[in-house]
C-alpha atoms as a PDB file:
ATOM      1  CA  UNK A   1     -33.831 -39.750 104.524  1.00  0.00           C
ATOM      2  CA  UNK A   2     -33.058 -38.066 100.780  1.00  0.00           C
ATOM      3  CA  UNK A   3     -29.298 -38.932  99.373  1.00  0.00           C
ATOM      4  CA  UNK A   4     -27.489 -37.422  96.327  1.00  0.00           C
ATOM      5  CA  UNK A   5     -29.232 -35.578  93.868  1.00  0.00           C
ATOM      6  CA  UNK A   6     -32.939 -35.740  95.694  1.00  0.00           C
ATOM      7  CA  UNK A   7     -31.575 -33.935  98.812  1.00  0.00           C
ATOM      8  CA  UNK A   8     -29.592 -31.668  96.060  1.00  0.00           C
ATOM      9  CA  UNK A   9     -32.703 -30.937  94.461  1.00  0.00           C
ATOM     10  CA  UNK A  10     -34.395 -30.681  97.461  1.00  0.00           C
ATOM     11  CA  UNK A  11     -32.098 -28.054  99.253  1.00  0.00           C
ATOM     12  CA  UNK A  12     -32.576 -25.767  95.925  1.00  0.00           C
ATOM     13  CA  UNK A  13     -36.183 -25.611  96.345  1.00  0.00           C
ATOM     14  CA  UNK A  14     -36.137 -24.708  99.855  1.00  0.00           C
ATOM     15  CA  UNK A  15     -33.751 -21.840  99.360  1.00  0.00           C
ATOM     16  CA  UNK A  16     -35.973 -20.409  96.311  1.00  0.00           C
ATOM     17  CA  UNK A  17     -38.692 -20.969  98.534  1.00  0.00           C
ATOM     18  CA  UNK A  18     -36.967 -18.254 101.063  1.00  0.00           C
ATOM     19  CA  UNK A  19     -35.760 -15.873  98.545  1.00  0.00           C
ATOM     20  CA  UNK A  20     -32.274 -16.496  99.441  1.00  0.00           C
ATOM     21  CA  UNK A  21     -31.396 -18.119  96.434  1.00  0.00           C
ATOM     22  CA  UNK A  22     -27.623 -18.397  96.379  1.00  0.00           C
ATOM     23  CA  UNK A  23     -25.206 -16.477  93.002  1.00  0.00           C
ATOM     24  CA  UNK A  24     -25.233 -19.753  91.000  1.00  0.00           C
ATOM     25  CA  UNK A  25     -28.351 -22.447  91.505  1.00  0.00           C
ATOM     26  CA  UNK A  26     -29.951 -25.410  89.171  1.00  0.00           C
ATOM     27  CA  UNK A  27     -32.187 -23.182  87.282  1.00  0.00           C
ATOM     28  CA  UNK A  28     -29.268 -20.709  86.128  1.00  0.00           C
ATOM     29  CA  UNK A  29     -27.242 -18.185  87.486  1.00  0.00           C
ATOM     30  CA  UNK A  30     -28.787 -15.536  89.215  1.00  0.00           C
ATOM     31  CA  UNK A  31     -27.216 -11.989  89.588  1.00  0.00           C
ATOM     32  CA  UNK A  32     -26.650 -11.002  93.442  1.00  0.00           C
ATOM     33  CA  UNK A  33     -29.527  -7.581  92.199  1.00  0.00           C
ATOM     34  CA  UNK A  34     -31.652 -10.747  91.692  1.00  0.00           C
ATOM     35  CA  UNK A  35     -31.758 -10.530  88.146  1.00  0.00           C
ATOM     36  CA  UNK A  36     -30.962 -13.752  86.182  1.00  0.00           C
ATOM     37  CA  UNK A  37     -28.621 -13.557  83.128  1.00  0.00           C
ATOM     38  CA  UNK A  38     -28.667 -14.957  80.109  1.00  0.00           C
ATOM     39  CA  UNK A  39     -27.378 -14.318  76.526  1.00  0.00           C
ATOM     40  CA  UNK A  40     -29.397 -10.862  74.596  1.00  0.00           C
ATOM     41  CA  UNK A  41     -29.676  -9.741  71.376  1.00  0.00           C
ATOM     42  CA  UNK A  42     -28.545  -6.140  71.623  1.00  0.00           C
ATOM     43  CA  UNK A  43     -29.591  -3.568  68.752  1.00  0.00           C
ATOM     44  CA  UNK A  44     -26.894  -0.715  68.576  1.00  0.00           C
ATOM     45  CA  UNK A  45     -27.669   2.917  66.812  1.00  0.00           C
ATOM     46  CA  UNK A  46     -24.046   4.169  66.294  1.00  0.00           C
ATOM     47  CA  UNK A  47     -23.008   7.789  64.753  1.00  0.00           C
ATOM     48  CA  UNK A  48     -19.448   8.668  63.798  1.00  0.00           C
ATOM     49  CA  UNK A  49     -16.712  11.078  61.683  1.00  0.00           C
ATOM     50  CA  UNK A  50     -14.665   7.789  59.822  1.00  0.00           C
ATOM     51  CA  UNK A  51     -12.047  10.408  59.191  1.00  0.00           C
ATOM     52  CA  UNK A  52      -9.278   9.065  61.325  1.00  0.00           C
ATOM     53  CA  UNK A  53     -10.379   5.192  61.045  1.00  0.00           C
ATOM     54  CA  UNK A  54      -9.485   2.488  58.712  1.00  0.00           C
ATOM     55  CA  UNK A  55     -13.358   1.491  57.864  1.00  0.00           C
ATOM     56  CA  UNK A  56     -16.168   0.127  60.152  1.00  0.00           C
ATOM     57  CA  UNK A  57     -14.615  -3.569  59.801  1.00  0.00           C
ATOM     58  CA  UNK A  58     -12.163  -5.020  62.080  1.00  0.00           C
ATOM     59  CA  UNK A  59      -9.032  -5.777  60.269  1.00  0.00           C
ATOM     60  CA  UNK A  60      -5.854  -7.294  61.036  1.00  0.00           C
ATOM     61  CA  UNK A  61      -3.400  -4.906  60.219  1.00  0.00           C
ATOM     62  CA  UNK A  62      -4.697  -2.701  62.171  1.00  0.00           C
ATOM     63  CA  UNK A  63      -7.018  -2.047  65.337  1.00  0.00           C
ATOM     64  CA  UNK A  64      -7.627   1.611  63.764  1.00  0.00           C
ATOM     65  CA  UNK A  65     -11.853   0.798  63.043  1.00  0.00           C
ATOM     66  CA  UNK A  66     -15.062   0.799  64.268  1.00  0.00           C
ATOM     67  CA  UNK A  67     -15.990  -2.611  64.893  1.00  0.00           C
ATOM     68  CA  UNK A  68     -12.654  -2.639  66.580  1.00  0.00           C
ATOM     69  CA  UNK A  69     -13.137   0.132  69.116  1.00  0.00           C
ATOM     70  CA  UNK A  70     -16.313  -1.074  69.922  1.00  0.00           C
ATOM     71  CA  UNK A  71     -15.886  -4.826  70.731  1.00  0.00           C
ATOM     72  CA  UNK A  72     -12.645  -3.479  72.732  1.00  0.00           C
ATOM     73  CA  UNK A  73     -14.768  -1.716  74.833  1.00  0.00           C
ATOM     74  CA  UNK A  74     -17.821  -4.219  74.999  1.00  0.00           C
ATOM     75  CA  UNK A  75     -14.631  -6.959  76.038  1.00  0.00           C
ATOM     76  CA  UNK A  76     -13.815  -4.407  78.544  1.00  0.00           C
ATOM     77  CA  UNK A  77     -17.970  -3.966  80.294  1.00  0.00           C
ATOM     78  CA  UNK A  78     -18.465  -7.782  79.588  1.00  0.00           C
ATOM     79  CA  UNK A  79     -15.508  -9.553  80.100  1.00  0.00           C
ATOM     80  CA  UNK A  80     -15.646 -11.733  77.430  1.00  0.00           C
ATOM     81  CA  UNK A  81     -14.798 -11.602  73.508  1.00  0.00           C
ATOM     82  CA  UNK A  82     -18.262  -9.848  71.801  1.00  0.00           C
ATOM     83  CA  UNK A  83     -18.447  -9.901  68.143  1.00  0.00           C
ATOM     84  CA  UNK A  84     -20.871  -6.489  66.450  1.00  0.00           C
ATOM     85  CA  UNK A  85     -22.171  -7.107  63.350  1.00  0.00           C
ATOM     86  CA  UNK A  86     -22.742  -3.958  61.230  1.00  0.00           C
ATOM     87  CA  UNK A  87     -25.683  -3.179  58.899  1.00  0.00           C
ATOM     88  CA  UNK A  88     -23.374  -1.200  56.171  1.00  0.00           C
ATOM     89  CA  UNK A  89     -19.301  -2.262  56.142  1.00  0.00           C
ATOM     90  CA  UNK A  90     -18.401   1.671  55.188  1.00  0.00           C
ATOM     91  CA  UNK A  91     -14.870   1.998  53.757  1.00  0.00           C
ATOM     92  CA  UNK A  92     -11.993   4.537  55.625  1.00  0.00           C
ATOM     93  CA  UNK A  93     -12.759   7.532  56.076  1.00  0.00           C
ATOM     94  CA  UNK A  94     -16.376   7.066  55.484  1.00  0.00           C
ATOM     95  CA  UNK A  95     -18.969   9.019  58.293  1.00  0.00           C
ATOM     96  CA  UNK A  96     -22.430   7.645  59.621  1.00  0.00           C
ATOM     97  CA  UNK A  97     -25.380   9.862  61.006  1.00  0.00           C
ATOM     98  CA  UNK A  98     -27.137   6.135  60.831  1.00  0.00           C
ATOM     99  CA  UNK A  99     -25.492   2.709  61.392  1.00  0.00           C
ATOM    100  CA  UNK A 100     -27.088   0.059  63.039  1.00  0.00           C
ATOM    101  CA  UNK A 101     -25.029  -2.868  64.472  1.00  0.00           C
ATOM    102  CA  UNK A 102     -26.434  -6.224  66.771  1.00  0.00           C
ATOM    103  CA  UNK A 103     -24.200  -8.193  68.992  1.00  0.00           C
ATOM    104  CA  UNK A 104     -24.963 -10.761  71.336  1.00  0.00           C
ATOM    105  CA  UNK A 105     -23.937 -10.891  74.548  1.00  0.00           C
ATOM    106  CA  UNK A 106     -24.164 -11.687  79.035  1.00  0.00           C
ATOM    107  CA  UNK A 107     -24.760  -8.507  81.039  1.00  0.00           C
ATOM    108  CA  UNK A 108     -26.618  -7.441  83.858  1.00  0.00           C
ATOM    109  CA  UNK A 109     -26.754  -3.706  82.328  1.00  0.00           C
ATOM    110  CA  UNK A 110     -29.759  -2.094  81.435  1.00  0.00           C
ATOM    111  CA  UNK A 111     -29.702  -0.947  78.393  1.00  0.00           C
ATOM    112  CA  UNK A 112     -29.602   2.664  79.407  1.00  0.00           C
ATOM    113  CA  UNK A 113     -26.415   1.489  81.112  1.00  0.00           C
ATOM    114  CA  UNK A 114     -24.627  -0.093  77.965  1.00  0.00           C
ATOM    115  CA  UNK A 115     -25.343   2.601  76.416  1.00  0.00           C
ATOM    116  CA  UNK A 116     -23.725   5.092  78.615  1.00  0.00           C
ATOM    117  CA  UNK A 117     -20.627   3.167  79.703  1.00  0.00           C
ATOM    118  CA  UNK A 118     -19.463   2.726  76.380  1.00  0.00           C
ATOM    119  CA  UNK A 119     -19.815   6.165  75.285  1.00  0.00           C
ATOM    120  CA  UNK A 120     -17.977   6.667  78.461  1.00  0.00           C
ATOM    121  CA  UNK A 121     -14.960   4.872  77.253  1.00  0.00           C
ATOM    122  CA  UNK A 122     -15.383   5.653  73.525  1.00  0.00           C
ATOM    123  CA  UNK A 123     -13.471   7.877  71.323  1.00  0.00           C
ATOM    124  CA  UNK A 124     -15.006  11.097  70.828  1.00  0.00           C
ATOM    125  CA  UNK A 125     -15.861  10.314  67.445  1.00  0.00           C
ATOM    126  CA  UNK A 126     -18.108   7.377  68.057  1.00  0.00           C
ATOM    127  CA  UNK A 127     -21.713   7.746  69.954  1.00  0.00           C
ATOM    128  CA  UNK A 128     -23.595   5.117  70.338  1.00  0.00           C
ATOM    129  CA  UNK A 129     -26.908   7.261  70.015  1.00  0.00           C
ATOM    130  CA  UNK A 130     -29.200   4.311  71.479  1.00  0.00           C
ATOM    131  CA  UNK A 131     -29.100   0.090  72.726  1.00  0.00           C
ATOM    132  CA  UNK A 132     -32.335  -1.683  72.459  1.00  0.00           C
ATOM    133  CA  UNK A 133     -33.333  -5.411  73.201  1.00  0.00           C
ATOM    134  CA  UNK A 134     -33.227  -6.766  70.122  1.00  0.00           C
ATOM    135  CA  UNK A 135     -35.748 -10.199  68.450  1.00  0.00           C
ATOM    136  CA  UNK A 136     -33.296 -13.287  69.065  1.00  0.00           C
ATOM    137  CA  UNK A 137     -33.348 -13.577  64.939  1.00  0.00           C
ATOM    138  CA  UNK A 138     -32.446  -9.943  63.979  1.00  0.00           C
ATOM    139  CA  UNK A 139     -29.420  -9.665  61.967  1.00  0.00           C
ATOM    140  CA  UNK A 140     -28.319  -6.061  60.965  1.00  0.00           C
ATOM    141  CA  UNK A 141     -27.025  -6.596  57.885  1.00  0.00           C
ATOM    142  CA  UNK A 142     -29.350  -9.774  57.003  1.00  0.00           C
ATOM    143  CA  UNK A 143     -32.458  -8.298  57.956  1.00  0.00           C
ATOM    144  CA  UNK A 144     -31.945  -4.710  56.196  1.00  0.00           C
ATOM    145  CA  UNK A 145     -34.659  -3.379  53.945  1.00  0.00           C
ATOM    146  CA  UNK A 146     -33.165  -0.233  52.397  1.00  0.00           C
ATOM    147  CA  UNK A 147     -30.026   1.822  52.955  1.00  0.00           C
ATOM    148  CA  UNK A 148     -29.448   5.637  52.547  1.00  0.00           C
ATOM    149  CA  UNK A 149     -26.033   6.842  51.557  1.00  0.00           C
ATOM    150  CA  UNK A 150     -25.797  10.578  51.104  1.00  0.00           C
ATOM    151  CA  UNK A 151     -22.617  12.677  49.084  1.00  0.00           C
ATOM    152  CA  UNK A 152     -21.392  16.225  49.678  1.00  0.00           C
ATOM    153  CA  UNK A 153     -19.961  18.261  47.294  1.00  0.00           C
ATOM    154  CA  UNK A 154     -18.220  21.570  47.781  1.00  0.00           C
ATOM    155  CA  UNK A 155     -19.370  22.924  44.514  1.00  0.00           C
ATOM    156  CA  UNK A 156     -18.422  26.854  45.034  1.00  0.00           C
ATOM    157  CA  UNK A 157     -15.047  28.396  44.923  1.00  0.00           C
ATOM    158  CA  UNK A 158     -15.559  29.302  48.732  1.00  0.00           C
ATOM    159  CA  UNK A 159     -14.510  26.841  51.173  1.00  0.00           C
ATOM    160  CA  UNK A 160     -16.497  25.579  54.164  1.00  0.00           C
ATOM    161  CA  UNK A 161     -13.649  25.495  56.593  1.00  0.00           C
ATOM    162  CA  UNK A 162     -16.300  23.812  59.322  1.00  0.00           C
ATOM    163  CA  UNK A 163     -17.633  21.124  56.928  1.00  0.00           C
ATOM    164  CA  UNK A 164     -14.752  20.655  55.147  1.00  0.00           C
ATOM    165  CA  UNK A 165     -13.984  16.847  56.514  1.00  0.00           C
ATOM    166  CA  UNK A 166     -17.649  16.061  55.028  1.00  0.00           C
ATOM    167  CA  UNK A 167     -17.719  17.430  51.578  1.00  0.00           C
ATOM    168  CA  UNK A 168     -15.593  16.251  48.457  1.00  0.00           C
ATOM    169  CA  UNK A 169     -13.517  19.660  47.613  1.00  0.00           C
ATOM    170  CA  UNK A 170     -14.366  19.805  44.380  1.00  0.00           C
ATOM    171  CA  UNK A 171     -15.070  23.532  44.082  1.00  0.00           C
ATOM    172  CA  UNK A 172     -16.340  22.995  40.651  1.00  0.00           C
ATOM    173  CA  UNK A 173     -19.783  24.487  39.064  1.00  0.00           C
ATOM    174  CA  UNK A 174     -21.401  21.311  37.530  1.00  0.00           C
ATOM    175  CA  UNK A 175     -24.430  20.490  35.335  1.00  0.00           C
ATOM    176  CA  UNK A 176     -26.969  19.543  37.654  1.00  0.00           C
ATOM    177  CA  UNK A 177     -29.748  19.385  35.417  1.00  0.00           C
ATOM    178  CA  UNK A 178     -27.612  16.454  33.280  1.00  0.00           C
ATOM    179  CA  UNK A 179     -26.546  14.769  36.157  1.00  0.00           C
ATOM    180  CA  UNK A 180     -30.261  14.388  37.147  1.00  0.00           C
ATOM    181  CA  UNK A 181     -31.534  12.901  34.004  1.00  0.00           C
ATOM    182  CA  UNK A 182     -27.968  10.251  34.297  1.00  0.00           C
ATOM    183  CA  UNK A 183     -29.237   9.622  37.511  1.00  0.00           C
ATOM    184  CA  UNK A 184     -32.658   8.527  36.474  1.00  0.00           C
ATOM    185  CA  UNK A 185     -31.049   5.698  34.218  1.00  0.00           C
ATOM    186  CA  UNK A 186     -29.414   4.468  37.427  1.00  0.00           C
ATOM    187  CA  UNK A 187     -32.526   3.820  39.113  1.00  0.00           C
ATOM    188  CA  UNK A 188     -34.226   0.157  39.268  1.00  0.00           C
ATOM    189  CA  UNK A 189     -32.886  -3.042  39.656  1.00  0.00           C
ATOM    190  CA  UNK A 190     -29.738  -3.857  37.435  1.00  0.00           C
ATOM    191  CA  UNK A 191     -25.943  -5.376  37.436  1.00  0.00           C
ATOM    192  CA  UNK A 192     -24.172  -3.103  39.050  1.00  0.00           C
ATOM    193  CA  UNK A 193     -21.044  -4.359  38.436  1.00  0.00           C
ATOM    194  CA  UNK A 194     -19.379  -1.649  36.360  1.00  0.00           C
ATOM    195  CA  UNK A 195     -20.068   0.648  39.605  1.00  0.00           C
ATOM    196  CA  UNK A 196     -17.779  -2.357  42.162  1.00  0.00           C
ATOM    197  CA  UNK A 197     -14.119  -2.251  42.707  1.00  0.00           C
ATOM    198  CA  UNK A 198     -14.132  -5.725  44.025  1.00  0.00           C
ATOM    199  CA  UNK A 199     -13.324  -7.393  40.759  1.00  0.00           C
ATOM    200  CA  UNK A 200     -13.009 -10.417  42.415  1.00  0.00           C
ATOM    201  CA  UNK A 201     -16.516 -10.699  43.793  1.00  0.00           C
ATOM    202  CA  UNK A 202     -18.524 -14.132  43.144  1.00  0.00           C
ATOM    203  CA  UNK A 203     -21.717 -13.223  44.503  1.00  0.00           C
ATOM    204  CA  UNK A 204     -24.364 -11.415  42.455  1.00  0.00           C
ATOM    205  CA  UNK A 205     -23.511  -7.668  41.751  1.00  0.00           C
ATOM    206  CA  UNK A 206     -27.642  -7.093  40.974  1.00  0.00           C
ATOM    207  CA  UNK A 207     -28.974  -4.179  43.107  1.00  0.00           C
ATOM    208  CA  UNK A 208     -32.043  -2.183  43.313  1.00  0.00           C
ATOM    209  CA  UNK A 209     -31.652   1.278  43.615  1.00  0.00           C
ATOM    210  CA  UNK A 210     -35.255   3.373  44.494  1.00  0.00           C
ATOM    211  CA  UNK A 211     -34.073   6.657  44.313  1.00  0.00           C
ATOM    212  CA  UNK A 212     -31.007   8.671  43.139  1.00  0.00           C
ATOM    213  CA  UNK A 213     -31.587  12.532  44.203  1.00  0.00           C
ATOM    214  CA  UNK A 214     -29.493  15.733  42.875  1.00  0.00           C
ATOM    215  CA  UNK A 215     -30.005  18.921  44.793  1.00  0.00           C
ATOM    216  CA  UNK A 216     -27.922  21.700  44.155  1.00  0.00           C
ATOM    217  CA  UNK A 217     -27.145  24.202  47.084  1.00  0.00           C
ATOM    218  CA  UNK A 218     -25.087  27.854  47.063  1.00  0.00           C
ATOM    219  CA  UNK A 219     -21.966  26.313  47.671  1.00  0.00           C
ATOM    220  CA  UNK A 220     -22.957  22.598  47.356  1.00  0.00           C
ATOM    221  CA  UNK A 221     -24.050  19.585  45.722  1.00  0.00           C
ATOM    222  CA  UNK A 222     -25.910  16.883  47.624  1.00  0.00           C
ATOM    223  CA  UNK A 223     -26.630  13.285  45.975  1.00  0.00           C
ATOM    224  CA  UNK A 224     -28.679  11.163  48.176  1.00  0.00           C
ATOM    225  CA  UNK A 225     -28.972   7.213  47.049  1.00  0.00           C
ATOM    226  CA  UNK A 226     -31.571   4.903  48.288  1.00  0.00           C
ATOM    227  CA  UNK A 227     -31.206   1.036  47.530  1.00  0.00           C
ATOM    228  CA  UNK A 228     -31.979  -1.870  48.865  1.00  0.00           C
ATOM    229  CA  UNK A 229     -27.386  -2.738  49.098  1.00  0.00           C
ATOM    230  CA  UNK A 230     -24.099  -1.008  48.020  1.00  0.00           C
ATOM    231  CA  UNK A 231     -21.404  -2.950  46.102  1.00  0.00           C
ATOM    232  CA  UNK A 232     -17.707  -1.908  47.464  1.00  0.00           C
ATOM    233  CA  UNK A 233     -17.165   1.645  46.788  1.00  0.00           C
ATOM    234  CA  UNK A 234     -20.345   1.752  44.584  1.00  0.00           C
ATOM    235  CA  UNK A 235     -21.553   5.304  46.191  1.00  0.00           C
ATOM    236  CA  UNK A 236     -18.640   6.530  45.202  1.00  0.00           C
ATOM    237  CA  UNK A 237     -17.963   5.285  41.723  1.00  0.00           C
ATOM    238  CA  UNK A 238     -21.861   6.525  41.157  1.00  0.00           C
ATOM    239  CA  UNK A 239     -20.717   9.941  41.981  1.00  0.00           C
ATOM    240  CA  UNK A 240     -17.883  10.128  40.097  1.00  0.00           C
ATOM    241  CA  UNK A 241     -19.428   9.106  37.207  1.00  0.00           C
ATOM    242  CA  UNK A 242     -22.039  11.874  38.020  1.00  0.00           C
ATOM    243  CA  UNK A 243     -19.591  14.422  38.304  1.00  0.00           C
ATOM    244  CA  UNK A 244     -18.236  13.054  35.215  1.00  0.00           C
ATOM    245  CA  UNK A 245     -21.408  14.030  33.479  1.00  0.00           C
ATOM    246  CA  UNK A 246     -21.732  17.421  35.446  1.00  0.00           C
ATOM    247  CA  UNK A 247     -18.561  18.423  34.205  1.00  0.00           C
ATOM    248  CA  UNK A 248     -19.697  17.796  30.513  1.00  0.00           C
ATOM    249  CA  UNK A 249     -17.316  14.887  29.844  1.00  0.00           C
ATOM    250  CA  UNK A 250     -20.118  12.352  29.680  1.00  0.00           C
ATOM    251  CA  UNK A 251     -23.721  11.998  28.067  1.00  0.00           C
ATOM    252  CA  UNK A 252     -26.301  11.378  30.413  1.00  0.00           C
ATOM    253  CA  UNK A 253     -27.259   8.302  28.368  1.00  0.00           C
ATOM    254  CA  UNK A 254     -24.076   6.906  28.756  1.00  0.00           C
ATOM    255  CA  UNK A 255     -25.351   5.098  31.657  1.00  0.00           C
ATOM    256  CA  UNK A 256     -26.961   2.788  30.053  1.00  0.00           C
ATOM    257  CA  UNK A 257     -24.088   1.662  28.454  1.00  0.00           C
ATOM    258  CA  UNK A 258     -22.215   1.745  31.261  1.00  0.00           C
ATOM    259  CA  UNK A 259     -24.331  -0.579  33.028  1.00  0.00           C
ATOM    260  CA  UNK A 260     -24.804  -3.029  30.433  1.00  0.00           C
ATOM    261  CA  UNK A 261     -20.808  -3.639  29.485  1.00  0.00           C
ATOM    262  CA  UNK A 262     -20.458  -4.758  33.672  1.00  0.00           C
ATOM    263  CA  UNK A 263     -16.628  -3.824  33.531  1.00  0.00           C
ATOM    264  CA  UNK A 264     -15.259  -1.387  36.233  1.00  0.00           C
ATOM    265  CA  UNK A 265     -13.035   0.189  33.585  1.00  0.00           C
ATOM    266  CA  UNK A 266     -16.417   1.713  32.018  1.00  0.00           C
ATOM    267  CA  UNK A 267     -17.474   4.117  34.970  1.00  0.00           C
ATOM    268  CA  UNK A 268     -15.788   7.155  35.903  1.00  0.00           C
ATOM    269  CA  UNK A 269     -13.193   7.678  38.780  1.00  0.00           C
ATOM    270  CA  UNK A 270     -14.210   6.590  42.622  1.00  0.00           C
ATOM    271  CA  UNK A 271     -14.818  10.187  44.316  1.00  0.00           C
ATOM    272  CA  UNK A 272     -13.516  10.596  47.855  1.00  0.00           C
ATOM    273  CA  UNK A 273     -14.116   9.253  51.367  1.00  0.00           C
ATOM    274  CA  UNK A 274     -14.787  11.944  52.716  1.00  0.00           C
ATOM    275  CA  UNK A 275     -17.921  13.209  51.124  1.00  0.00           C
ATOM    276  CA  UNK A 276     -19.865  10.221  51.739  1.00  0.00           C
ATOM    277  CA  UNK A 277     -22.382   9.319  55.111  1.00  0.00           C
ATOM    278  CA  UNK A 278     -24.486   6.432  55.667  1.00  0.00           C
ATOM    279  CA  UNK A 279     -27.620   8.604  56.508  1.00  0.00           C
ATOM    280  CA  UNK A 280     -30.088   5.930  57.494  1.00  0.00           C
ATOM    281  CA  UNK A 281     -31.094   1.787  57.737  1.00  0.00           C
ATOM    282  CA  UNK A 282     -34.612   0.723  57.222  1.00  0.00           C
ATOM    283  CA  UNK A 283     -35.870  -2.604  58.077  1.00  0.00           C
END
């Protein structure tokens, strides 16, 4: 005759053995579809117009962001607090075509299902475009290879009433062709400090930029930056200081200088919100 935990033991592997293994057993707890749960790294695609929201990062003045309105609603399918990491922190009123987020978390969704429950109960201005199993070790931000950031600028005197939330209303004719020889002394690895608003940041301010592309349009401007990390507000400093040099109040070569004396004050004026997207995340 067994007693304590060898009959326990026992009864468990007699009720596996039938298939009628009860919600909660030994080995784990097993989901009444027969499925057993455990804790998943989630990958998360995400799309959205930042116009009406403070920034991707939670924040605790206000529950206005991103990260916010997702993790409410991933608290609301899971039942539990879920924290999202984000590959790019993109300031207010900043769009992406192209964010990437991970979170880990206990579901017995499919990820077909996550992914259509919380674009269920999602603003219309969030889509989360695709959820994927993700490696245990991938990191969204960490693990990032390259970032794309792309700027709009409503360059002609006509205004695009249907793009008008993307764009920076400039309505200005620039000088391309100078802007594109500044750009080409932004490109390589330097201090980008002079380009950071955070003039309280510790950590290194060296980034790599690959590519720094001026196309001009009809009616627009588009400057698409490729880099390897963003400073705070560095995008946008960059393109002011670009349209700086478009409008003729700055050499092109000044950019050398400008990166070498690593003082905010040196750069040109931060351009708008609105104009910039986070286009794309490589790893």
């Amino acid at each position: 005759m067994m007693h304590g935990g060898a009959a326990l033991i026992q009864r468990e592997k007699e009720v596996l053995r039938l298939g009628t293994a009860p919600l909660f057993c030994l080995y784990g707890e097993i989901s009444r579809k027969g499925r057993s749960r455990k804790t998943m790294n989630y990958r998360f695609d995400i799309q959205y117009d930042g116009t009406r929201y403070g920034g991707w990062q939670k924040q605790k003045d206000t529950e206005n962001t991103i990260q916010g309105k997702i993790e409410e609603v991933l608290r609301k399918m899971t039942e539990k607090e879920v924290s999202i990491q984000g590959a790019g922190r993109t300031d207010a009123g900043v769009h992406a075509r192209g964010q990437v987020a991970n979170a880990r978390m206990d579901t017995e969704k499919s990820c077909e299902e996550i992914c259509r429950y919380m674009n269920h109960y999602l603003p219309e201005d969030i889509e989360i475009v695709q959820v994927s199993q993700a490696e245990e070790r991938f990191h969204s931000r960490l693990n990032a290879r390259e970032k794309v950031y792309q700027y709009r600028i409503a360059a002609g005197h006509h205004k695009n009433v249907f793009e008008r939330k993307y764009q920076c209303p400039l309505h200005e004719y620039l000088d391309t062709e100078a802007m594109k020889k500044a750009a080409g002394f932004l490109i390589g690895t330097h201090d980008f400090k002079s380009f950071c608003s955070n003039k309280k940041m510790k950590k290194s301010s060296v980034r790599t930029l690959y590519a720094v592309q001026v196309e001009k349009f009809a009616q627009e401007i588009v400057i698409t930056y490729t880099g390897n990390g963003f400073l705070y507000n560095m995008v946008r400093i960059l393109t002011g200081t670009l349209i700086e040099v478009g409008r003729g109040k700055r050499n092109p070569e000044e950019m050398k200088e400008i990166l070498e004396r690593k003082n905010r004050e040196a750069a040109g004026f931060t351009a708008p919100a609105r104009g910039l997207t986070l286009l794309e995340v490589r790893y």
